[in-house]
C-alpha atoms as a PDB file:
ATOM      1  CA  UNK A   1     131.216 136.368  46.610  1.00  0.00           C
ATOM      2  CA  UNK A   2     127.769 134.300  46.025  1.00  0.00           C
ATOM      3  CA  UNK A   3     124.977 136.766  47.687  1.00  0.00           C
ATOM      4  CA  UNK A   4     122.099 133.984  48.824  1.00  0.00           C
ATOM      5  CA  UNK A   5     118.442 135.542  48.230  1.00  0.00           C
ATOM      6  CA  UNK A   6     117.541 132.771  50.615  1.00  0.00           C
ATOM      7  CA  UNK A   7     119.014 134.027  53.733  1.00  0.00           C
ATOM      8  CA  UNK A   8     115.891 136.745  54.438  1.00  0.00           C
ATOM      9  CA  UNK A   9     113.274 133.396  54.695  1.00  0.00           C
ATOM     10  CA  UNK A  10     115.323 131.135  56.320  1.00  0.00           C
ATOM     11  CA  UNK A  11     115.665 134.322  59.410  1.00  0.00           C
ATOM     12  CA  UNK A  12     112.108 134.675  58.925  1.00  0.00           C
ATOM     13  CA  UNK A  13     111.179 131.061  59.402  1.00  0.00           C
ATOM     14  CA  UNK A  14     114.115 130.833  62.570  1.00  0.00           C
ATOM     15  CA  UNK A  15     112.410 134.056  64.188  1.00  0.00           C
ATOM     16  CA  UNK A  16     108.712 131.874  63.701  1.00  0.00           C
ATOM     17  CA  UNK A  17     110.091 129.005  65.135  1.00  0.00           C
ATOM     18  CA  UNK A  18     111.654 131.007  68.084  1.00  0.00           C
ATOM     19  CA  UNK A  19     108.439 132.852  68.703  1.00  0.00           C
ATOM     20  CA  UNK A  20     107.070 129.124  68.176  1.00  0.00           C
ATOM     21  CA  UNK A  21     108.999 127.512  71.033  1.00  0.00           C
ATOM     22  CA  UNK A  22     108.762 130.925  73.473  1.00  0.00           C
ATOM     23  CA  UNK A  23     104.975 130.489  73.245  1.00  0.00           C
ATOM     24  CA  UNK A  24     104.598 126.574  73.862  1.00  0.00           C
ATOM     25  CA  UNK A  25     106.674 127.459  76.693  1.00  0.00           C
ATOM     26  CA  UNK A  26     104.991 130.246  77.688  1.00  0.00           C
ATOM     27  CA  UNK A  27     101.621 128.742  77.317  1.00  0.00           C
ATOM     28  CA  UNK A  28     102.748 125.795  79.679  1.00  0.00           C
ATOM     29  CA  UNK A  29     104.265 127.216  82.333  1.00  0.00           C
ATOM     30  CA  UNK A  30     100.749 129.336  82.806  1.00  0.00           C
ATOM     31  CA  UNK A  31      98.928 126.278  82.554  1.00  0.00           C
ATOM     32  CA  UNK A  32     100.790 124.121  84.849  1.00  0.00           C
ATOM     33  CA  UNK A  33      98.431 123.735  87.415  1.00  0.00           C
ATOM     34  CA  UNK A  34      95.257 122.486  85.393  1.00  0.00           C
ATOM     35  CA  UNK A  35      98.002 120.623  83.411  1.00  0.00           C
ATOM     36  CA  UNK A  36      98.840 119.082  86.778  1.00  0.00           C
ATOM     37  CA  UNK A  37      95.401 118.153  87.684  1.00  0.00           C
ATOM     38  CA  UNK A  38      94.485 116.948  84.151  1.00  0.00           C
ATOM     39  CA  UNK A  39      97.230 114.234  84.907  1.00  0.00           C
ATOM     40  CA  UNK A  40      96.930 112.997  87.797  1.00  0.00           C
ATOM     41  CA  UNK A  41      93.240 113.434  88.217  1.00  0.00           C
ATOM     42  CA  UNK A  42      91.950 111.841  84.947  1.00  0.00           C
ATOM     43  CA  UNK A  43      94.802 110.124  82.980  1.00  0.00           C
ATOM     44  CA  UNK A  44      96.380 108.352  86.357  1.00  0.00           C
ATOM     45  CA  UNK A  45      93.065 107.620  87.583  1.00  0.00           C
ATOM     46  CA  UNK A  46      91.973 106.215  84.029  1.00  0.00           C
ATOM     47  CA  UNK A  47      95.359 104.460  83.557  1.00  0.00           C
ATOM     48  CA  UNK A  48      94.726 102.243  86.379  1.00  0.00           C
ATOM     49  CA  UNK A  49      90.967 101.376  85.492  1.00  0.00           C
ATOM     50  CA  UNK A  50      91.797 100.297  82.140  1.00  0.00           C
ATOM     51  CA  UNK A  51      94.540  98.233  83.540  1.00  0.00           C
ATOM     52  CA  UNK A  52      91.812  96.765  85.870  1.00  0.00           C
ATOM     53  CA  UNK A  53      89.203  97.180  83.286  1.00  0.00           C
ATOM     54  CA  UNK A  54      91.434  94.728  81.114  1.00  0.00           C
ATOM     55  CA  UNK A  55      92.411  92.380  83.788  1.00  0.00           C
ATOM     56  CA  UNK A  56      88.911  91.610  84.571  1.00  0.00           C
ATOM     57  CA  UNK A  57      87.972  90.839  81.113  1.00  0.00           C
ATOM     58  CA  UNK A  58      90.642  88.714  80.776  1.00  0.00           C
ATOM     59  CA  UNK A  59      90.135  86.854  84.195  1.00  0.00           C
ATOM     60  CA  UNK A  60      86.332  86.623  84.911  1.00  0.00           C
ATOM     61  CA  UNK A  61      87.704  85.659  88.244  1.00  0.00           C
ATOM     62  CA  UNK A  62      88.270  88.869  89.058  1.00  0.00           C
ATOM     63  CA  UNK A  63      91.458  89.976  91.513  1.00  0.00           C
ATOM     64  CA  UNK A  64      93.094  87.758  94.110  1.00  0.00           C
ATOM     65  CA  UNK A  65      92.563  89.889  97.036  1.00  0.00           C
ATOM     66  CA  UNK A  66      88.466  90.280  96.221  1.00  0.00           C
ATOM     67  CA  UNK A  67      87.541  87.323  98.326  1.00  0.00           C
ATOM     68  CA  UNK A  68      89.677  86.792 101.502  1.00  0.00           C
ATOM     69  CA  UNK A  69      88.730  90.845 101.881  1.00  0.00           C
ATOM     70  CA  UNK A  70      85.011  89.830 101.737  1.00  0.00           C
ATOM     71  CA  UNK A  71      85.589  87.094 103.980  1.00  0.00           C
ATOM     72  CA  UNK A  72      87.379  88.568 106.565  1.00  0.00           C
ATOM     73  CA  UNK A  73      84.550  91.796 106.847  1.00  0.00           C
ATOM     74  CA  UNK A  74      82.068  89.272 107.154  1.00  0.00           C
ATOM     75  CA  UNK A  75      83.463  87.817 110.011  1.00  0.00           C
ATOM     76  CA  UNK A  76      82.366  91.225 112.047  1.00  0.00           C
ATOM     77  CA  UNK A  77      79.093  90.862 111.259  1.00  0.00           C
ATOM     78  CA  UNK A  78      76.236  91.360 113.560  1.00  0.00           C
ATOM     79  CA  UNK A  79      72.814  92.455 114.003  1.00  0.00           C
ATOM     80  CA  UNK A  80      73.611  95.935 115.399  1.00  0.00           C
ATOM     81  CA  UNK A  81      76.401  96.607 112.086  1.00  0.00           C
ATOM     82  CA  UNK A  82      73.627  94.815 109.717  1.00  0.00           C
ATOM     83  CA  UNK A  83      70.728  97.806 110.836  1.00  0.00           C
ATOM     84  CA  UNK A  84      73.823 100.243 110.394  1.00  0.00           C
ATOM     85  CA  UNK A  85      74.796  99.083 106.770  1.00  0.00           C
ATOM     86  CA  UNK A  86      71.665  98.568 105.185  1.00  0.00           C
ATOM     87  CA  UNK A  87      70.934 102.513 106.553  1.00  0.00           C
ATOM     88  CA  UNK A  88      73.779 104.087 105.410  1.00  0.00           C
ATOM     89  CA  UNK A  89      73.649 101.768 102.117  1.00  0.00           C
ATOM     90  CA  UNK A  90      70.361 103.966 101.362  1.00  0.00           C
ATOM     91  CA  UNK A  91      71.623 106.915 102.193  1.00  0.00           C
ATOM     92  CA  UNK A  92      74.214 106.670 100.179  1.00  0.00           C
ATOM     93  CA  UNK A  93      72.362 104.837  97.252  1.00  0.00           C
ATOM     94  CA  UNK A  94      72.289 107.293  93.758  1.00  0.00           C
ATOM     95  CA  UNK A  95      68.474 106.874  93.881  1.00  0.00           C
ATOM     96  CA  UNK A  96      68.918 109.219  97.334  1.00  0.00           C
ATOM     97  CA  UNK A  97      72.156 111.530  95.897  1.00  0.00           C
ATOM     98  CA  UNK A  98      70.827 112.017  93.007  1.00  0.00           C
ATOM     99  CA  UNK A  99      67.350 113.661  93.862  1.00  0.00           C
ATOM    100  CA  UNK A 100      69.505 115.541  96.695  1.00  0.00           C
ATOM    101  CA  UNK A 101      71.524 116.998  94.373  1.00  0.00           C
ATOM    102  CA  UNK A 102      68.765 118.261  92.781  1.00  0.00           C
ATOM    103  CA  UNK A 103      67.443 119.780  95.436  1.00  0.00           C
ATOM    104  CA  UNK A 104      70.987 121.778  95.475  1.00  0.00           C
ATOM    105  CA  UNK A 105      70.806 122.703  92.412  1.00  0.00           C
ATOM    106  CA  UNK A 106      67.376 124.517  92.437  1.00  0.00           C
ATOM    107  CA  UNK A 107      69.244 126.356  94.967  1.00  0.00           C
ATOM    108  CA  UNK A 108      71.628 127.287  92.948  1.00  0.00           C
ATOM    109  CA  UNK A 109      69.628 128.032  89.809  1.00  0.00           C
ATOM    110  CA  UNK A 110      67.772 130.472  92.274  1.00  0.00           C
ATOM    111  CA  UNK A 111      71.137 132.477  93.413  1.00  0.00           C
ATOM    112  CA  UNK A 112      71.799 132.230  89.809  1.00  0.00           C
ATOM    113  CA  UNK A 113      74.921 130.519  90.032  1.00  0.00           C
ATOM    114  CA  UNK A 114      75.113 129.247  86.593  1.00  0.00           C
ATOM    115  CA  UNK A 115      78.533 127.627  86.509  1.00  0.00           C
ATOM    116  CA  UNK A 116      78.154 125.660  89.630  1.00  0.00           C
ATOM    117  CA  UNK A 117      74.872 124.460  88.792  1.00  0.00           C
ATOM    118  CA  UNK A 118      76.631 123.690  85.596  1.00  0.00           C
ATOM    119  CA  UNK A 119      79.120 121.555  87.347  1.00  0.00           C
ATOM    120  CA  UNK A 120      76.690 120.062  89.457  1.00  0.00           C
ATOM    121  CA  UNK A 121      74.377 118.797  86.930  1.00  0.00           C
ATOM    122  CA  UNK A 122      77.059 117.716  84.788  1.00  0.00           C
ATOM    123  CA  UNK A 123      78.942 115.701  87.595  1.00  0.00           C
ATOM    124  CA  UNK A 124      76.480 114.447  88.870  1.00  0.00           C
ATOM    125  CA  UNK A 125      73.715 112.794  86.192  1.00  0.00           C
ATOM    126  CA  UNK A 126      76.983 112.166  83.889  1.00  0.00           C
ATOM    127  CA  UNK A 127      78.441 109.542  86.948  1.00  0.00           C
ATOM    128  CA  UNK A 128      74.997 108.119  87.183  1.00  0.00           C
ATOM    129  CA  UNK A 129      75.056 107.934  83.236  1.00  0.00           C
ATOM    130  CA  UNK A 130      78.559 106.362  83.049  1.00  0.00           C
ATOM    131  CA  UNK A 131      78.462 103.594  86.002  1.00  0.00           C
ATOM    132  CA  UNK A 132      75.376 102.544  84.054  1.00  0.00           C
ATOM    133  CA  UNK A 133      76.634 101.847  81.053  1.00  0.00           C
ATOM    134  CA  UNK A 134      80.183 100.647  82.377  1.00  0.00           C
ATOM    135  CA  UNK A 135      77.973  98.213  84.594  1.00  0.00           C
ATOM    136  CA  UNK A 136      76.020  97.263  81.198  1.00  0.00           C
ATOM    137  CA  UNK A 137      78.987  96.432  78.904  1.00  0.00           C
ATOM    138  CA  UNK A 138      81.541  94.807  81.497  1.00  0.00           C
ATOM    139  CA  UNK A 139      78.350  92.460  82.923  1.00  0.00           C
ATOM    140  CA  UNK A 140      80.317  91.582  86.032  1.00  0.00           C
ATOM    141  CA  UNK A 141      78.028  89.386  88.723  1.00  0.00           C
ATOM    142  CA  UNK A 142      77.746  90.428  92.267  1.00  0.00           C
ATOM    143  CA  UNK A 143      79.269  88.316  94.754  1.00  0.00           C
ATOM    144  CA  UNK A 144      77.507  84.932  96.435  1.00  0.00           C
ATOM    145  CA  UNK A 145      79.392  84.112  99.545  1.00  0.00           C
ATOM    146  CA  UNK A 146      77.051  83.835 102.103  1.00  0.00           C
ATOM    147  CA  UNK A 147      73.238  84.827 102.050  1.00  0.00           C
ATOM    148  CA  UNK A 148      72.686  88.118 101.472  1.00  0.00           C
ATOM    149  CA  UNK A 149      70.375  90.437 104.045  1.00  0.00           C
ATOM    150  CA  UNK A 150      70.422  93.198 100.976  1.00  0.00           C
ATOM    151  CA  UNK A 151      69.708  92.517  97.423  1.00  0.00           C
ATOM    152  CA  UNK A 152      70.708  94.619  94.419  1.00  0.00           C
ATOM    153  CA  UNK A 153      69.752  93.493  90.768  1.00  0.00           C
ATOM    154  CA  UNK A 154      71.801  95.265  88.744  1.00  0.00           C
ATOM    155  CA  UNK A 155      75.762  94.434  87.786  1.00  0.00           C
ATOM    156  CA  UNK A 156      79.005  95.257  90.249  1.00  0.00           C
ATOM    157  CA  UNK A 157      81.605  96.856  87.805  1.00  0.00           C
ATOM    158  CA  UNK A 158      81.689  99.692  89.023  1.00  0.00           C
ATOM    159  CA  UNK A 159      80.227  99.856  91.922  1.00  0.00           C
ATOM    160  CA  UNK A 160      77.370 102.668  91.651  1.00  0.00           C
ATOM    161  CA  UNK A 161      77.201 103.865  95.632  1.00  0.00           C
ATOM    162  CA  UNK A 162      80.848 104.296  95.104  1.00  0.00           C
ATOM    163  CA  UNK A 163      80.913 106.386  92.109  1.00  0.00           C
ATOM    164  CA  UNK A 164      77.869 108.107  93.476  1.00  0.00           C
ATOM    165  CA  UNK A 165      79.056 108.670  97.030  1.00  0.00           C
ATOM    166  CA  UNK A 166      82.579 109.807  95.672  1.00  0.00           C
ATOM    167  CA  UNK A 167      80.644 112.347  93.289  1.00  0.00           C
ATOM    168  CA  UNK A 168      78.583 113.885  96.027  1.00  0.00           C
ATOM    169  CA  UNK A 169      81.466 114.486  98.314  1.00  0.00           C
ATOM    170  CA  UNK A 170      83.260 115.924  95.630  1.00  0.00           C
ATOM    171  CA  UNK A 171      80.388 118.305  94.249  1.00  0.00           C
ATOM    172  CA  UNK A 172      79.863 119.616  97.628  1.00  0.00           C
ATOM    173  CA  UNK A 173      83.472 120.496  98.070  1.00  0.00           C
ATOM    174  CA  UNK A 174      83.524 122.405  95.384  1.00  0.00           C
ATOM    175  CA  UNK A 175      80.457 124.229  96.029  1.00  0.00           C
ATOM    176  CA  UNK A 176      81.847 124.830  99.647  1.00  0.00           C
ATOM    177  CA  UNK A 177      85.563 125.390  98.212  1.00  0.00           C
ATOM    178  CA  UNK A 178      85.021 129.639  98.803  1.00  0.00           C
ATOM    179  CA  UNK A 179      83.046 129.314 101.960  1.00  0.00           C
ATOM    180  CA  UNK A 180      83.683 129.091 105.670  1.00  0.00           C
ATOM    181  CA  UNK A 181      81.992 125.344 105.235  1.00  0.00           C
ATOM    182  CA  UNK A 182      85.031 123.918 103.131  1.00  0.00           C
ATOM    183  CA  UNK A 183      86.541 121.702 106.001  1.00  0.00           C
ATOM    184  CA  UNK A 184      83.401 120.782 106.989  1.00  0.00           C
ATOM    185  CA  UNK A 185      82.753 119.365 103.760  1.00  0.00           C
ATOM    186  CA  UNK A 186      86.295 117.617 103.816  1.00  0.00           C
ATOM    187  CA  UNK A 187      85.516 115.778 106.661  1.00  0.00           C
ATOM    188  CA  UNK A 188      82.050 114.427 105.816  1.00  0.00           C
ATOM    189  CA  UNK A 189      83.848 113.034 102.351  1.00  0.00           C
ATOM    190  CA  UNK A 190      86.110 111.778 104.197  1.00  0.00           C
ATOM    191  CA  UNK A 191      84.039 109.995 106.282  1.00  0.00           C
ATOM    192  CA  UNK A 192      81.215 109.241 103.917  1.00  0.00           C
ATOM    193  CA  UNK A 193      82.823 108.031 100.734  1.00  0.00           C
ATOM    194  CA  UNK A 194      84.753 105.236 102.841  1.00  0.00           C
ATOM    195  CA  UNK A 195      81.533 104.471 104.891  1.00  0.00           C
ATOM    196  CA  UNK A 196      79.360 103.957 102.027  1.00  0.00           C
ATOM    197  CA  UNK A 197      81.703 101.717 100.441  1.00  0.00           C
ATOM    198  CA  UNK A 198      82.279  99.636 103.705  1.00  0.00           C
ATOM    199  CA  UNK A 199      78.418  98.982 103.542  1.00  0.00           C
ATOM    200  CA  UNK A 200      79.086  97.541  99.599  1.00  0.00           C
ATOM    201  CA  UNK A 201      81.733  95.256 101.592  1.00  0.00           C
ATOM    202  CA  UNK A 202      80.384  94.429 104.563  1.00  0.00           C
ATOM    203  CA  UNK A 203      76.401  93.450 102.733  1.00  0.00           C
ATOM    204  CA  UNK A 204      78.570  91.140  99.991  1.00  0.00           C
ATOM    205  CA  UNK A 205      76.794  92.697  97.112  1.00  0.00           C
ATOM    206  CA  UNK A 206      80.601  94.184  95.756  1.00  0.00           C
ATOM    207  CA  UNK A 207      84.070  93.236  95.265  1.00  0.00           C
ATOM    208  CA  UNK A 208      86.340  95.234  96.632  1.00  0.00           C
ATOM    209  CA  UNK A 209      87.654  95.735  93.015  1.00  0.00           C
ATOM    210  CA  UNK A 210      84.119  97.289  92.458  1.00  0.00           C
ATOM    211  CA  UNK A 211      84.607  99.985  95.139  1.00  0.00           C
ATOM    212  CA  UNK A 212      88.244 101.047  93.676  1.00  0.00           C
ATOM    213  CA  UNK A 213      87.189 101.032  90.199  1.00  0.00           C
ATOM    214  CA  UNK A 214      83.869 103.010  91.000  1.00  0.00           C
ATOM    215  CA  UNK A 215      86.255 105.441  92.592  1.00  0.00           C
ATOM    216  CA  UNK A 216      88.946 105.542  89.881  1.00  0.00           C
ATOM    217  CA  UNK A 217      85.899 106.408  87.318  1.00  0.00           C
ATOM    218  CA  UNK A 218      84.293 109.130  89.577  1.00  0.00           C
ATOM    219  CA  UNK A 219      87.758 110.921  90.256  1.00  0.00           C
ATOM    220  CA  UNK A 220      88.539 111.172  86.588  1.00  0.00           C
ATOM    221  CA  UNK A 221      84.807 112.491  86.002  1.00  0.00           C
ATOM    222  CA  UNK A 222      84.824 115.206  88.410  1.00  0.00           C
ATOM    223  CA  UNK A 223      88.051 116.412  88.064  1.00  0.00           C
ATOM    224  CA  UNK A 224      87.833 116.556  84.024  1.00  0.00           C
ATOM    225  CA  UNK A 225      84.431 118.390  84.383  1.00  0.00           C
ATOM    226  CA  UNK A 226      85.918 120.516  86.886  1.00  0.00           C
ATOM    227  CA  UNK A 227      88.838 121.123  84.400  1.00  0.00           C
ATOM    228  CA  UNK A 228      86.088 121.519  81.409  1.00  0.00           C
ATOM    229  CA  UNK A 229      83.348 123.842  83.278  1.00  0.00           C
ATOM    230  CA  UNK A 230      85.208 125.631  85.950  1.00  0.00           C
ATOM    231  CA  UNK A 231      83.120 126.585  88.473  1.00  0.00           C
ATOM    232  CA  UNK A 232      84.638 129.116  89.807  1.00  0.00           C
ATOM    233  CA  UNK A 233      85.695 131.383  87.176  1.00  0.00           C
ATOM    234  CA  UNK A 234      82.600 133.152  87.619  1.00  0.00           C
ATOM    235  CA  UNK A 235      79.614 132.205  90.108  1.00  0.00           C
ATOM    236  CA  UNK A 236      77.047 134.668  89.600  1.00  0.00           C
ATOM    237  CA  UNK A 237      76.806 136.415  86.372  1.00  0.00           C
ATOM    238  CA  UNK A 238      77.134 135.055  82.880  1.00  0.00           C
ATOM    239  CA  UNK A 239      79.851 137.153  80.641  1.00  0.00           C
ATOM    240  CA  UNK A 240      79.118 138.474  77.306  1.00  0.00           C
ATOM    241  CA  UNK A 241      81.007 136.061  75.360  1.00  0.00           C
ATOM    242  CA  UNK A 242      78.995 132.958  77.273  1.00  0.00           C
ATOM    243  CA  UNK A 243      75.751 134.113  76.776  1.00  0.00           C
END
């Protein structure tokens, strides 16, 4: 009988391989959640903007249902809803956001809340930072349907008071996620982000494309640098191994 010398490495390499496999698995399973987010949070949400992204490079035209929406919008217009849009259209410009935010964060630099203020800053500037330069390089034209009674000079893809709007609503969850003010801030994002980008609409200065793309951009932003910075892991003190 042929002894084979190989037989104690090939057990050794099956027993790596085993421990291999239990750990992937193992690693996974406790992961699943943030996995879960990381997916449909920033991959789904970036899937679809390249796919419009691509589209609209292709098709300076833009999307077939960017118009007749305009159109039909416009057709509620009046004097009352113009006062009302341009308003809101400030408040819920980045040039107001983004000193607000500040504001908050001083706040929490104060409490010493270092990985929310983390968060915020991070969310925040870095949407402001992106929809600039995505507005820059795809050099998309506002729409010209009728005459304008607001004026922006910049470029439409993405739409800015989307990504911004969608950013603060999102920031201010989070900071309000362990608080007795969390529905509270549910309900003004949910009433905010969509009013904000009604006022894009209803003033003609976006595509409708704009606000879904601006939205698409600023989900997989906040959720990736929620995945990243984790703001919650520790909200007052700094650990050893941060510092």
């Amino acid at each position: 009988m042929i002894e084979n010398n190989n037989l104690p490495e090939i057990e050794k390499q099956k027993f790596n391989f085993d421990n291999g496999i239990k750990f992937i698995t193992k690693l996974l399973t406790n992961n699943w959640r943030p996995l879960l987010l990381l997916a449909l949070g920033v991959y789904i949400p970036l899937q679809i903007f390249e796919l419009m992204a691509v589209k609209l490079l292709q098709y300076e035209t833009g999307f077939p249902f960017d118009v007749p929406i305009l159109l039909s919008i416009h057709e509620t217009a009046n004097p009352q809803l113009n006062v009302f849009a341009v308003t809101l259209a400030k408040i819920g410009s980045p040039k107001t956001l983004v000193p607000v935010l500040l504001l908050i964060n001083l706040l929490l630099v104060f409490s010493k809340r270092w990985r929310l203020s983390a968060y915020l800053l991070t969310a925040g500037l870095g949407s402001a930072t992106i929809n600039h330069a995505a507005k820059v390089f795809f050099h998309r034209v506002r729409p010209h349907l009728w005459e304008p009674i607001y004026h922006e000079g910049s470029f439409a893809f993405p739409s800015g008071h989307s990504m911004a709007s969608f950013t603060f609503a999102a920031i201010l969850i989070v900071l309000a996620w362990h608080t007795r003010w969390r529905l509270l801030a549910f309900i003004f994002g949910a009433a905010f982000v969509p009013g904000v980008a009604w006022t894009r609409l209803y003033l003609g200065v976006h595509f409708p494309s704009d606000i879904i793309a601006g939205w698409l951009v600023a989900t997989a932003w906040v959720v990736g640098v929620y995945a990243i910075i984790q703001p919650h892991k520790s909200q007052t003190i700094l650990t050893n191994q941060e510092v």
